[in-house]
Protein backbone atom coordinates (compact mmCIF):
# COMPACT_ATOMS: atom_id res chain seq x y z
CA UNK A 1 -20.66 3.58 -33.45
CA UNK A 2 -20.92 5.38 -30.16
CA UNK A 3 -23.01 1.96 -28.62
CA UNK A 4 -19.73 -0.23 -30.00
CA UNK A 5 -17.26 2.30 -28.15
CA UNK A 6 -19.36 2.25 -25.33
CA UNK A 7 -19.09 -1.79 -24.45
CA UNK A 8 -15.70 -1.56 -25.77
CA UNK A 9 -13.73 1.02 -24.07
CA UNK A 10 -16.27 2.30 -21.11
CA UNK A 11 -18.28 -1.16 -20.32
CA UNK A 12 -15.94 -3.16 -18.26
CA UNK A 13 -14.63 -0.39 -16.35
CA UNK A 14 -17.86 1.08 -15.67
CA UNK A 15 -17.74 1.07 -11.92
CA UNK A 16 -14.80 2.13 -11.81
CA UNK A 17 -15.80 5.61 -13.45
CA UNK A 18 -18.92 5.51 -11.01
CA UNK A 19 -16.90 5.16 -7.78
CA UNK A 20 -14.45 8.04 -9.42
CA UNK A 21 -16.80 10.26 -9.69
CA UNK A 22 -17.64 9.48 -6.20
CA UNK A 23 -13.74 10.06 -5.27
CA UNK A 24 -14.68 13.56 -6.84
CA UNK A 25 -17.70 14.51 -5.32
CA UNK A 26 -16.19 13.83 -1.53
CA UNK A 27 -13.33 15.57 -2.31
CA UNK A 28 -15.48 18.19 -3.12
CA UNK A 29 -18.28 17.78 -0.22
CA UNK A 30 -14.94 17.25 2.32
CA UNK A 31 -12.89 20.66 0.86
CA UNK A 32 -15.81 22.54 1.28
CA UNK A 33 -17.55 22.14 4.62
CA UNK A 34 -14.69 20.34 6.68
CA UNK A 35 -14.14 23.49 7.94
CA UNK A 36 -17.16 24.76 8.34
CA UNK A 37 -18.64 26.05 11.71
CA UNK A 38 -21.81 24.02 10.67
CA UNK A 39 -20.00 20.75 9.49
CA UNK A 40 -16.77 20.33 11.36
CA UNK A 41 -14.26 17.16 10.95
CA UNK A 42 -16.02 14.50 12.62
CA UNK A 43 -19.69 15.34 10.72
CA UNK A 44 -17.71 15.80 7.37
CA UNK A 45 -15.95 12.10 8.06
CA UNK A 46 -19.11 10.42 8.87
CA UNK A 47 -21.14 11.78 6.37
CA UNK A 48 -17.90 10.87 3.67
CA UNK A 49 -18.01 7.79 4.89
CA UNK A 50 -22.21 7.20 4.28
CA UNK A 51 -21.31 8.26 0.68
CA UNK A 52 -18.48 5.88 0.07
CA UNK A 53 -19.95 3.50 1.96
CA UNK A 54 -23.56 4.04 -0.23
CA UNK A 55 -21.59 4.15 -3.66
CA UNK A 56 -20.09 0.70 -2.83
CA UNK A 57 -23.31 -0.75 -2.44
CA UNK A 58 -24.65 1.01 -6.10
CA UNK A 59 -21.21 -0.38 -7.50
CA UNK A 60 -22.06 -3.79 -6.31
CA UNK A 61 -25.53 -3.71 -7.12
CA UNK A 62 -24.53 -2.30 -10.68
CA UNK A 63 -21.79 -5.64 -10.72
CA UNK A 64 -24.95 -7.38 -10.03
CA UNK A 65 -26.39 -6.86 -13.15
CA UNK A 66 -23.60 -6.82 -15.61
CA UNK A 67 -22.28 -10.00 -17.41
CA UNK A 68 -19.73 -11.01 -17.70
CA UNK A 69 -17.47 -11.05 -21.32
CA UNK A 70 -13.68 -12.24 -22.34
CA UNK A 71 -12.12 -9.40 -24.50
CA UNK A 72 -9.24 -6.89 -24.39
CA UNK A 73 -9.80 -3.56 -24.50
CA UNK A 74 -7.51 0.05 -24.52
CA UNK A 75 -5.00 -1.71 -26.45
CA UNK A 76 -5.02 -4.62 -24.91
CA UNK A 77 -4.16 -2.86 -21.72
CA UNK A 78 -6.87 -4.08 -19.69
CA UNK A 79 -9.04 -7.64 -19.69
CA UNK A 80 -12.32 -8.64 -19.08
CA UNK A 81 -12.66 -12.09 -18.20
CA UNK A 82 -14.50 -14.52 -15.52
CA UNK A 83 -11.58 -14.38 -13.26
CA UNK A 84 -11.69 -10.83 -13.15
CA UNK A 85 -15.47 -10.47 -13.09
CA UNK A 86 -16.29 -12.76 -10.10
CA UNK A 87 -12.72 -11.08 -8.39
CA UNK A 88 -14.56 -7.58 -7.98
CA UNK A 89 -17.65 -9.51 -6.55
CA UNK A 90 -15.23 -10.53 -3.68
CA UNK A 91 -13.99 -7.13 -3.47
CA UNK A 92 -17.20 -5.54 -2.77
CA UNK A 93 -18.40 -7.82 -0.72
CA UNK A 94 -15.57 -7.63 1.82
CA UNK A 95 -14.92 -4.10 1.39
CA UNK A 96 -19.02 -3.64 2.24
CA UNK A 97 -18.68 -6.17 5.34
CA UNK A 98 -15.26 -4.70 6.59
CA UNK A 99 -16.83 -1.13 6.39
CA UNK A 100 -19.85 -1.96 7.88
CA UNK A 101 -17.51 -3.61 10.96
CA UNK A 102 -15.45 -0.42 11.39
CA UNK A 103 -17.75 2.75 12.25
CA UNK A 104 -15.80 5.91 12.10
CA UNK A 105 -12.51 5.43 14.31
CA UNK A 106 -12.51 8.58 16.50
CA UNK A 107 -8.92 8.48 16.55
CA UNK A 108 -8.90 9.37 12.58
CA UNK A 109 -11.04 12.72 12.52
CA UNK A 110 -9.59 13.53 8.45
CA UNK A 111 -12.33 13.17 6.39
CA UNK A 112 -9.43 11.74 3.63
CA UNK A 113 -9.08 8.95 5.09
CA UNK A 114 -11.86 7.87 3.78
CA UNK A 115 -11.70 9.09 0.25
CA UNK A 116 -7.88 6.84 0.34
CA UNK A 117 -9.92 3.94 0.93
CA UNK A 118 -12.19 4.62 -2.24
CA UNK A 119 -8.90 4.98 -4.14
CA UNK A 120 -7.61 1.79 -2.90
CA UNK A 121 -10.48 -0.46 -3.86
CA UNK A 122 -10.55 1.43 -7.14
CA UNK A 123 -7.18 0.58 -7.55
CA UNK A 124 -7.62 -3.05 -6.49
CA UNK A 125 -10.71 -3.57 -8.78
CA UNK A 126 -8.38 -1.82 -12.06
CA UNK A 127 -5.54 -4.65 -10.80
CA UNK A 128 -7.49 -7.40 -10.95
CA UNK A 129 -7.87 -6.59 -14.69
CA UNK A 130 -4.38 -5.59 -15.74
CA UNK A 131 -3.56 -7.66 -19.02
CA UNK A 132 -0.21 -5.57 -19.73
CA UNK A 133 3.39 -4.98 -17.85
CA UNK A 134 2.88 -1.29 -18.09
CA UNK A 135 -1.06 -1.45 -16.44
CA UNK A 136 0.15 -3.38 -14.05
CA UNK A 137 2.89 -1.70 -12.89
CA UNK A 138 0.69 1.52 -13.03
CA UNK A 139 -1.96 0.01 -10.70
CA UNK A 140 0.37 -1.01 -8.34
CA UNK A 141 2.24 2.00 -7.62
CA UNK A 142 -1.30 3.55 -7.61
CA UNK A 143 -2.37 0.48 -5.11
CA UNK A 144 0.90 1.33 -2.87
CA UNK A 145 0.75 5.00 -2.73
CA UNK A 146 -2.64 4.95 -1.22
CA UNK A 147 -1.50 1.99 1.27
CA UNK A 148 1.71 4.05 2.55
CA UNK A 149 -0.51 6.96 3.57
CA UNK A 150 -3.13 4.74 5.27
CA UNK A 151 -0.51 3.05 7.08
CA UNK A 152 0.63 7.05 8.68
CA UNK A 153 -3.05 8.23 8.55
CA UNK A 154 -2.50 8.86 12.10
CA UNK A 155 0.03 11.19 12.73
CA UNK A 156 -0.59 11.72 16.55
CA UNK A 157 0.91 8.08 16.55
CA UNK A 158 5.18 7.38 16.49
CA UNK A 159 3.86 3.91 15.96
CA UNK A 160 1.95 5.05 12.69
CA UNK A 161 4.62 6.86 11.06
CA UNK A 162 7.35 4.65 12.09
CA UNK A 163 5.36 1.91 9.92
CA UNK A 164 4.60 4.20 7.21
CA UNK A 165 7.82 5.02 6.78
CA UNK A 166 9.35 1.54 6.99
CA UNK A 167 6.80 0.01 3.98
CA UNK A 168 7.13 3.55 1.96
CA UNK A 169 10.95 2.70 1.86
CA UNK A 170 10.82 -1.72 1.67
CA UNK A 171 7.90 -0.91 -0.98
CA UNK A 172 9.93 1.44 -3.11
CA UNK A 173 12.54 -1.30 -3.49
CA UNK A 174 10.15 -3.73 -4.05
CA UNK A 175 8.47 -1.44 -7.08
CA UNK A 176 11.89 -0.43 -8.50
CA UNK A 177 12.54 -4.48 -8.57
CA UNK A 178 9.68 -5.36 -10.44
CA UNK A 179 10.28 -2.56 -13.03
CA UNK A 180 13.75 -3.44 -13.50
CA UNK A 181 12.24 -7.27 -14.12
CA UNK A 182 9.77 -6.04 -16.60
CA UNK A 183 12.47 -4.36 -18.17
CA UNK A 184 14.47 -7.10 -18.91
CA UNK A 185 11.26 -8.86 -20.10
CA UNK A 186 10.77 -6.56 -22.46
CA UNK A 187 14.25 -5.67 -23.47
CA UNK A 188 14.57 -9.47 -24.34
CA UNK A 189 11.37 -10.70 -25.72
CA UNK A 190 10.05 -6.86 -27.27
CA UNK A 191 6.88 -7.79 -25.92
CA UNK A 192 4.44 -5.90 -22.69
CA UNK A 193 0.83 -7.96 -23.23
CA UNK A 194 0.68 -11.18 -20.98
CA UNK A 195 -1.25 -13.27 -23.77
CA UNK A 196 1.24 -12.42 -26.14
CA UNK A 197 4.15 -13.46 -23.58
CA UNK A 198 2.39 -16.55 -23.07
CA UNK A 199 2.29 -17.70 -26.68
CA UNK A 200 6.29 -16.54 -26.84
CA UNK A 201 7.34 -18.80 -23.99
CA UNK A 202 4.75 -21.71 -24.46
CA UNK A 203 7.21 -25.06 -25.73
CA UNK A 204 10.14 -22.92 -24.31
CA UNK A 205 13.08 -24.89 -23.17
CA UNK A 206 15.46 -22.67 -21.22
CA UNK A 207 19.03 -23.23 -21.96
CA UNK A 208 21.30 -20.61 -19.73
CA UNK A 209 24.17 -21.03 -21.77
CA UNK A 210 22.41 -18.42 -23.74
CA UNK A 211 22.63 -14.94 -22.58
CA UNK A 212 18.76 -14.61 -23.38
CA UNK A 213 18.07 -17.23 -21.07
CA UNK A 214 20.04 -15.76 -18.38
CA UNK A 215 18.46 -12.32 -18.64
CA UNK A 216 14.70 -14.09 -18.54
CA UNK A 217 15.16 -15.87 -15.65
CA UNK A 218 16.79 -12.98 -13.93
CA UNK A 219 14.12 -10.98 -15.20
CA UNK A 220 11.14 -13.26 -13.67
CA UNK A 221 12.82 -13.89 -10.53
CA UNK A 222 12.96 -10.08 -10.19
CA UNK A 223 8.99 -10.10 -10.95
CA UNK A 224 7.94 -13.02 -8.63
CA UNK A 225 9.98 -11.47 -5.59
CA UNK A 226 8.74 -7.86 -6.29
CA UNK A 227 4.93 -9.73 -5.85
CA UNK A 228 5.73 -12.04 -3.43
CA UNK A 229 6.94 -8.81 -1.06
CA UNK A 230 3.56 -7.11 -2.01
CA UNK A 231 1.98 -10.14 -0.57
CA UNK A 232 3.65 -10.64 2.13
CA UNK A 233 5.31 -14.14 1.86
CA UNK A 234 8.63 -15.22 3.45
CA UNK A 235 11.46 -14.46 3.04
CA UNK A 236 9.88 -11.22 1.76
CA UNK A 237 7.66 -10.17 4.93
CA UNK A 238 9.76 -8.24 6.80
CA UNK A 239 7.66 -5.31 6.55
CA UNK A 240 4.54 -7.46 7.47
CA UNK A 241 4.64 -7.64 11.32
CA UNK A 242 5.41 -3.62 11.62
CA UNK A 243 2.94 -2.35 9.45
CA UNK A 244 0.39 -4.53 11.08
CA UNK A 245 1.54 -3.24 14.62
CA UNK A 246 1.81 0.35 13.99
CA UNK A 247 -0.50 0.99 11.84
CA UNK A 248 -4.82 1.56 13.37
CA UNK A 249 -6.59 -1.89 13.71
CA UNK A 250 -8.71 -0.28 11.24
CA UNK A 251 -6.22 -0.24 8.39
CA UNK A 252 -4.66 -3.54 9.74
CA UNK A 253 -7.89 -5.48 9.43
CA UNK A 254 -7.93 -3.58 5.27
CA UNK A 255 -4.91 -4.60 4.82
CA UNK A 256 -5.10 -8.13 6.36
CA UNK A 257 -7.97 -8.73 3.73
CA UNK A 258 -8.67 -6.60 0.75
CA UNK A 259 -5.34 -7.04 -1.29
CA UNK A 260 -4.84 -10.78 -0.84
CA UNK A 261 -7.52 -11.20 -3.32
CA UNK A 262 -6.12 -8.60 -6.11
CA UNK A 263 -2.26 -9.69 -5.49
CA UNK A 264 -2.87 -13.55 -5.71
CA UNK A 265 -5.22 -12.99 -8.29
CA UNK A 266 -1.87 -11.27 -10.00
CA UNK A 267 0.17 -14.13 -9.26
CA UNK A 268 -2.21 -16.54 -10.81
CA UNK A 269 -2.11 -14.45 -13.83
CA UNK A 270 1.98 -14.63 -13.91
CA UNK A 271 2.06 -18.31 -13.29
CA UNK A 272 -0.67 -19.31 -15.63
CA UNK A 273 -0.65 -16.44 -18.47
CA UNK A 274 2.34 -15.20 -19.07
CA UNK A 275 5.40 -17.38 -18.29
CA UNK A 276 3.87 -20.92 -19.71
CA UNK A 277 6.77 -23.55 -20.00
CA UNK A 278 9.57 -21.26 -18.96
CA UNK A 279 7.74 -21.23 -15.08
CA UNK A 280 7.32 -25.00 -15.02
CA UNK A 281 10.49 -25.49 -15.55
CA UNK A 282 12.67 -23.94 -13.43
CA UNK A 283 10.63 -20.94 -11.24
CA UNK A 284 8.59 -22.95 -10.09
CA UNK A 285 10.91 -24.02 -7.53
CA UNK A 286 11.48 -20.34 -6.44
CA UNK A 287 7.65 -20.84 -5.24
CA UNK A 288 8.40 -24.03 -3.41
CA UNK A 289 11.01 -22.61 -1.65
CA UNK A 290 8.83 -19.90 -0.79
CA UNK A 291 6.06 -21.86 0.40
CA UNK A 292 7.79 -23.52 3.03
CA UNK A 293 9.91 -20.76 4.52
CA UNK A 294 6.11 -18.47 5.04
CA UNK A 295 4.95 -21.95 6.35
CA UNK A 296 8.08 -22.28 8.51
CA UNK A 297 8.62 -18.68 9.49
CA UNK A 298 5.00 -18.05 9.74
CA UNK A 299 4.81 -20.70 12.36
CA UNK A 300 7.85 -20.39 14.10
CA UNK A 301 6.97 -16.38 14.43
CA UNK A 302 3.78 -16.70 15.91
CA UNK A 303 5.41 -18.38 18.84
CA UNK A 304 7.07 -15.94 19.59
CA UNK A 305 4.87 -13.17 20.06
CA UNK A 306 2.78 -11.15 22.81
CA UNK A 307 0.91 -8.75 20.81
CA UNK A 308 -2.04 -9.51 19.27
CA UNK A 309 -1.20 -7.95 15.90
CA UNK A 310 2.16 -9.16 15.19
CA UNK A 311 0.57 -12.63 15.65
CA UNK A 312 -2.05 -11.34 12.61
CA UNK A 313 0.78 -11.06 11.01
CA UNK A 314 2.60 -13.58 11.38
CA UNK A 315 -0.56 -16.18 11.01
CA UNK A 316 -1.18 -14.84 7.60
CA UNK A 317 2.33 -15.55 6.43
CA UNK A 318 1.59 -18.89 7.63
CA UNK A 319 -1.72 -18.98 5.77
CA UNK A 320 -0.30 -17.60 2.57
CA UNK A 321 1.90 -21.15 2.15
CA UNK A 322 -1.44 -22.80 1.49
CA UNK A 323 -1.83 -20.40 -1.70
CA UNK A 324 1.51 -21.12 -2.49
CA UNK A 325 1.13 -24.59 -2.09
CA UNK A 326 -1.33 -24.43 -5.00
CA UNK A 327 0.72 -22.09 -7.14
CA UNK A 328 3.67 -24.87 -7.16
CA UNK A 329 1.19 -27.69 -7.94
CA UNK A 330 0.64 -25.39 -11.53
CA UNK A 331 -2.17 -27.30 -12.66
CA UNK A 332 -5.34 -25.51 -14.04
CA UNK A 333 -7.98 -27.85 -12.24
CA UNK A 334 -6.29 -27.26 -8.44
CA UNK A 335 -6.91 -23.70 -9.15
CA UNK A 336 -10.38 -24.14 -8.07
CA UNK A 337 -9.38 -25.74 -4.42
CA UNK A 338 -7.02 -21.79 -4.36
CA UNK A 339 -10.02 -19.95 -4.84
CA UNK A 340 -12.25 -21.97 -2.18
CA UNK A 341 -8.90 -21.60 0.28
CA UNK A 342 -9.09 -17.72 -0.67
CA UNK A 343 -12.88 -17.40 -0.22
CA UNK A 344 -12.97 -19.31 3.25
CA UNK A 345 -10.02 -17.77 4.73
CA UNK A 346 -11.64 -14.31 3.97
CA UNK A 347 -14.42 -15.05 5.97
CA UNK A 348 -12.25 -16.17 8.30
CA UNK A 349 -10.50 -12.96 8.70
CA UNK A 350 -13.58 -11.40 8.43
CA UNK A 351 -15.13 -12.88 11.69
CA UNK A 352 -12.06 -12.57 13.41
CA UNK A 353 -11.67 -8.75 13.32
CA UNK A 354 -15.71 -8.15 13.20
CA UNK A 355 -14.64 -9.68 17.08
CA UNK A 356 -11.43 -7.17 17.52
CA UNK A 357 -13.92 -4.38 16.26
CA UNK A 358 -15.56 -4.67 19.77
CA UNK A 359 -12.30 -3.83 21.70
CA UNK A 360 -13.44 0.06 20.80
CA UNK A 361 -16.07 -0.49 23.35
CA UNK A 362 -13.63 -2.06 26.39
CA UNK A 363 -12.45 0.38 29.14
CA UNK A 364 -9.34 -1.26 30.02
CA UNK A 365 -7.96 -0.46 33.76
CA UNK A 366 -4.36 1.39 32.54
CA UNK A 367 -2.51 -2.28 33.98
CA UNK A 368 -3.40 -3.33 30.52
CA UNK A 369 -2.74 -2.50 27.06
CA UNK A 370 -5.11 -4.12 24.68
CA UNK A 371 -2.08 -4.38 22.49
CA UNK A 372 -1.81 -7.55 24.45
CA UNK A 373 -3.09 -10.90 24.82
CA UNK A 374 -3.42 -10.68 28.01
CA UNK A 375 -5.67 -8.47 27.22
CA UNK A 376 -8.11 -11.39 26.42
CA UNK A 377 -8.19 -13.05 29.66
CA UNK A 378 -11.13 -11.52 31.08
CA UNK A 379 -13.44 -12.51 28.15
CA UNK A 380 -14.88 -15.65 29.06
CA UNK A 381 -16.01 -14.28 32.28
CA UNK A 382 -17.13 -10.35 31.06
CA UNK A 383 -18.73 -12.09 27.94
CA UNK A 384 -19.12 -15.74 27.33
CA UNK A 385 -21.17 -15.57 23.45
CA UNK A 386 -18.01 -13.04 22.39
CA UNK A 387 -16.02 -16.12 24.00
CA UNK A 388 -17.33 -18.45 22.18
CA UNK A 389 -17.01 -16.78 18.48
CA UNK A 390 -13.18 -16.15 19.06
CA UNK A 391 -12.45 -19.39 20.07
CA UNK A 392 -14.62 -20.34 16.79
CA UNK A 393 -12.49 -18.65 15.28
CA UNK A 394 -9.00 -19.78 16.44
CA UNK A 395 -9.80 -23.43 15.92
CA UNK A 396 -11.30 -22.62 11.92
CA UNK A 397 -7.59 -20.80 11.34
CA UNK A 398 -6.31 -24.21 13.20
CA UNK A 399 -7.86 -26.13 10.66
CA UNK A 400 -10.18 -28.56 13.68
CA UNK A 401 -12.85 -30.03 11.86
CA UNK A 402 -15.75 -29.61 10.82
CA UNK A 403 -15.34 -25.88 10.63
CA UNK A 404 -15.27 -24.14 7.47
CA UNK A 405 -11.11 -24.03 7.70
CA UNK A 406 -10.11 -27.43 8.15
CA UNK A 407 -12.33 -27.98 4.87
CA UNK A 408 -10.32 -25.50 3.06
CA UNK A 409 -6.75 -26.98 4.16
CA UNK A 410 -8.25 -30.41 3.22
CA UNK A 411 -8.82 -29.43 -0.42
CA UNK A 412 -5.25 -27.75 -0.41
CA UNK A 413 -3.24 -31.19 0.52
CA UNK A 414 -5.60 -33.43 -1.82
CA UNK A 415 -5.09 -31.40 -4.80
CA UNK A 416 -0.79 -31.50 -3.53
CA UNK A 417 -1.04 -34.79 -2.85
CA UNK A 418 -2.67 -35.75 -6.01
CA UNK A 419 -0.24 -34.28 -7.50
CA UNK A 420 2.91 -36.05 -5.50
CA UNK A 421 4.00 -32.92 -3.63
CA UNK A 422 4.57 -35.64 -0.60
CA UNK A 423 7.54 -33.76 0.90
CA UNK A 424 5.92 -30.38 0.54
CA UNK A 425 2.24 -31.37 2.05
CA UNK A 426 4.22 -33.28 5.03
CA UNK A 427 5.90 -30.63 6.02
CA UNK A 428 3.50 -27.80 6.04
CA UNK A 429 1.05 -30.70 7.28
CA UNK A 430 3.68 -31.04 10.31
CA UNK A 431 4.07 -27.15 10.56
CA UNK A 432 0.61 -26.54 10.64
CA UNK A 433 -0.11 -29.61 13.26
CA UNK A 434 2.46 -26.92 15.36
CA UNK A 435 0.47 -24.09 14.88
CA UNK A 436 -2.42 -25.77 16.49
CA UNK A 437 -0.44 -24.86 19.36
CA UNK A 438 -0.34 -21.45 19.55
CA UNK A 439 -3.97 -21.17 19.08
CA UNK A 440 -5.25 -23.31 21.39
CA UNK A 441 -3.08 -21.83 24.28
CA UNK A 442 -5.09 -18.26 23.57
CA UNK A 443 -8.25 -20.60 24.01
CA UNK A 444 -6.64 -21.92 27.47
CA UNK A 445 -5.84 -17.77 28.13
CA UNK A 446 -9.95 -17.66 27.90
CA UNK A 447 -11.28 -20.78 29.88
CA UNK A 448 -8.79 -22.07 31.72
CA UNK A 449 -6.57 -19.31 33.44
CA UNK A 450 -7.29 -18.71 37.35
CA UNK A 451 -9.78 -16.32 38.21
CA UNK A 452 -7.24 -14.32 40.17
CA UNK A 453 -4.79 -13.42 36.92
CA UNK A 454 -8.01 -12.08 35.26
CA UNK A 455 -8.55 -8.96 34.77
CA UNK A 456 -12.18 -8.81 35.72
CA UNK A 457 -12.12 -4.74 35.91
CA UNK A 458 -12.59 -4.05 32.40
CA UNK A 459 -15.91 -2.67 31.76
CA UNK A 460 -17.49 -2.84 28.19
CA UNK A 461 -20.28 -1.10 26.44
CA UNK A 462 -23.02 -2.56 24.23
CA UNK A 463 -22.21 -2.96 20.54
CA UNK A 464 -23.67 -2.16 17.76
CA UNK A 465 -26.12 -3.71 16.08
CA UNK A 466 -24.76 -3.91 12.61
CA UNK A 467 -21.25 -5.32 14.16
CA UNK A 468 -23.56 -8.17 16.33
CA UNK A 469 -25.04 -8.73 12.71
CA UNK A 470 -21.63 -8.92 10.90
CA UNK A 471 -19.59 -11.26 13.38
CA UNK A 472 -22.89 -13.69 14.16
CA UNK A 473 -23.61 -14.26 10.32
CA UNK A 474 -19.54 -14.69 9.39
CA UNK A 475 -19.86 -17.12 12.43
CA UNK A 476 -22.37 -18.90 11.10
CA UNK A 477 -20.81 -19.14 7.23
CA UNK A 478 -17.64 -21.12 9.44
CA UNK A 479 -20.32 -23.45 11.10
CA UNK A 480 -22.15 -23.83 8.40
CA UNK A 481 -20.44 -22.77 5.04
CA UNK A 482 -22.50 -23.95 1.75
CA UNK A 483 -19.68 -25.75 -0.14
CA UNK A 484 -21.84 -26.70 -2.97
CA UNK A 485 -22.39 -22.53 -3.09
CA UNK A 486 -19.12 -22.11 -2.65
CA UNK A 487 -17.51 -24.73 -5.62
CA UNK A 488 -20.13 -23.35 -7.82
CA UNK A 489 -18.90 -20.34 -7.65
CA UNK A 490 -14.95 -20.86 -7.59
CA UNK A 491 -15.75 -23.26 -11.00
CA UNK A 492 -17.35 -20.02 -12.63
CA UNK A 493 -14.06 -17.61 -11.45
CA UNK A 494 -11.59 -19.87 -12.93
CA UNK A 495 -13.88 -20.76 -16.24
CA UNK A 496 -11.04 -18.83 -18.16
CA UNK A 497 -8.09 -21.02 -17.51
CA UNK A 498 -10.39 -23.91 -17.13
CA UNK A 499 -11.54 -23.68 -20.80
């Protein structure tokens, strides 16, 4: 009895209790010597941050050697599945390579900070298995609260709390939206459990004559824009460009990354296990329309900017109409071609602030703010190899072949294409053809600005070894990327809708 309750109920959530007890044992360590003459705030953060850092690497190891089932468990509450499985490995492995990029920032002394980040990719790892309207709402307040205090962590910073403040409030609407949608859902159908709403509307034929049809639709148009916001898509992304700007490059570069993976993998969920014929229907238009206004404002936005981060932001609302793009197509087999898109374009982001993460070690002349781009025109001259990896890196979110991104965006339009989304694939073809622009003029900035308008003052320090190690190997994956690796694995995450 006590074996079948233990790979029942505490099996699949296993590292989850590991990394809590971890939560608890910081808290602890942090409570009692941060103020200790003997172990003051920066010793109690670093040595926090070799625990957390140490307990994701058990957790991983310990995901390592589990295997992967397909049940329900706490009621149906929670699910264990391929999808989910082969989620958390990308989870750890970009939470491991984004801590290992960011030492501790000197700026953020708190030894919370990172105990918050524990919590978040506990959170993120719990979301990824939600199987119920009342988990999942659960784990994404618990996902949000921990994201609006990262976003303030610093509160020397007007920037920081301005941006804290602004998501805290957009967010709370955005929460209070998707409750009120799953309370229509369940006021009309009596039903919480995704595989149970997926056998209620599978042959469904909307007719909104009918007030029930009315309600549903309102209901899931409510649900799809409260996850749409958390993920930053247009017309929803308002909140994207100011969090991103005012909030540490640290947290950016978390945020830029990490919840992609658990939000889309939420979306797929929605689209493909719960809504059945009702989505293909009619909502699936609400995603088309969605899809092209990120593509469109995405591109349109990045023009239009001077600071580095805003352009972050406004690239990955750009990037997030490929994902889209998939969503509309709502056929199981092109769900494979999302997850390769998903996988590439976190290495992508990966490499690309591994590179940022060396801007700690600039000493800027006070001319310059590295808040700019024009903070970047010294860096073919200072350092050529650093040169060369961001401009690898600009062309691979351009799509230029034969790096590891124009591969991705080619299996995004065949799978559209196949599937006679012709207007759709032109125009984020044409849009993206645009945004080629915008990153090849910060690759002119670098090689082909006069040596007079460059700011050949700033001094650097050597990096670290573990950041040379992180930004040469995610270099090499976009040289070099495995795709046989690569499919293999994305045909073993989406085994469950596949089958």
């Amino acid at each position: 009895m006590s074996l079948n309750f233990f790979y029942i109920n505490l099996y699949p959530v296993l590292i989850e209790l590991f990394l809590g007890l971890i939560v608890c044992f910081c808290l602890i360590f942090g409570a009692s010597y941060s103020n200790s003459n003997f172990f003051h705030f920066p010793l109690a953060a670093k040595c926090i941050r070799f625990f957390v850092l140490q307990g994701l690497f058990l957790s991983f190891i310990l995901l390592l050697n589990s295997v992967p089932f397909y049940f329900s468990f706490w009621n149906k509450l929670l699910l264990c599945d391929s999808f989910a499985f082969y989620g958390k490995f990308l989870i750890f492995f970009f939470s491991i390579s984004w801590m290992l990029i960011w030492q501790t920032n000197l700026k953020i002394l708190n030894f919370e900070f990172w105990i918050l980040i524990l919590l978040s990719i506990i959170a993120l790892n719990l979301l990824i298995q939600a199987n119920d309207l009342l988990s999942i709402y659960l784990f994404i307040e618990f996902l949000s609260l921990t994201f609006y205090i990262l976003t303030s962590i610093n509160r020397n910073s007007e920037f920081s709390t301005e941006s804290g403040l602004k998501y805290f409030i957009l967010g709370a609407f955005a929460s209070s939206l998707l409750l009120f949608g799953f309370t229509l859902i369940y006021n009309f159908t009596g039903l919480t459990n995704l595989p149970d709403l997926l056998i209620f509307f599978t042959g469904y034929s909307p007719n909104y004559f009918l007030t029930l049809d009315k309600g549903l639709f309102l209901a899931i148009i409510c649900v799809l824009t409260a996850i749409l916001f958390k993920l930053g898509a247009a017309p929803f992304h308002l909140w994207v460009p100011d969090v991103y700007e005012g909030a540490p490059t640290i947290i950016t570069s978390f945020f830029a990354i990490l919840p992609k993976i658990t939000i889309l993998i939420l979306l797929i969920r929605f689209v493909f296990n719960s809504f059945g014929d009702f989505m293909y229907y009619e909502i699936y238009l609400y995603l088309i329309m969605s899809t092209f206004l990120s593509s469109l404002i995405g591109t349109a936005g990045a023009f239009l900017q001077s600071k580095w981060k805003r352009f972050v932001a406004f690239s990955s609302i750009s990037h997030l109409s490929f994902f889209l793009l998939n969503l509309c197509v709502l056929n199981t087999t092109n769900l494979v071609n999302l997850v390769i898109y998903l996988i590439i374009y976190l290495i992508m982001s990966s490499q690309f602030f591994s590179f940022f993460s060396f801007f700690k070690k600039f000493q800027f002349p006070k001319i310059i703010s590295p808040r700019f781009f024009n903070s970047l025109t010294f860096l073919n001259i200072t350092n050529p190899l650093l040169a060369i990896c961001f401009t690898l890196s600009l062309f691979s979110f351009a799509g230029i072949p034969p790096l590891a991104g124009f591969f991705s965006k080619f299996f995004v339009f065949y799978s559209a294409i196949s599937s006679q989304f012709f207007f759709l694939s032109i125009s984020l073809l044409g849009l993206n053809c645009i945004s080629c622009f915008y990153y090849i003029n910060l690759i002119k900035k670098n090689y082909f600005n006069d040596l007079s308008t460059s700011y050949l003052s700033v001094m650097y320090a050597p990096a670290q070894n573990t950041n040379l190690w992180i930004l040469s190997s995610f270099s090499f994956l976009i040289l070099f990327l495995d795709f046989d690796f690569v499919l293999l694995f994305s045909n073993l995450m989406c085994s469950t809708f596949l089958n």
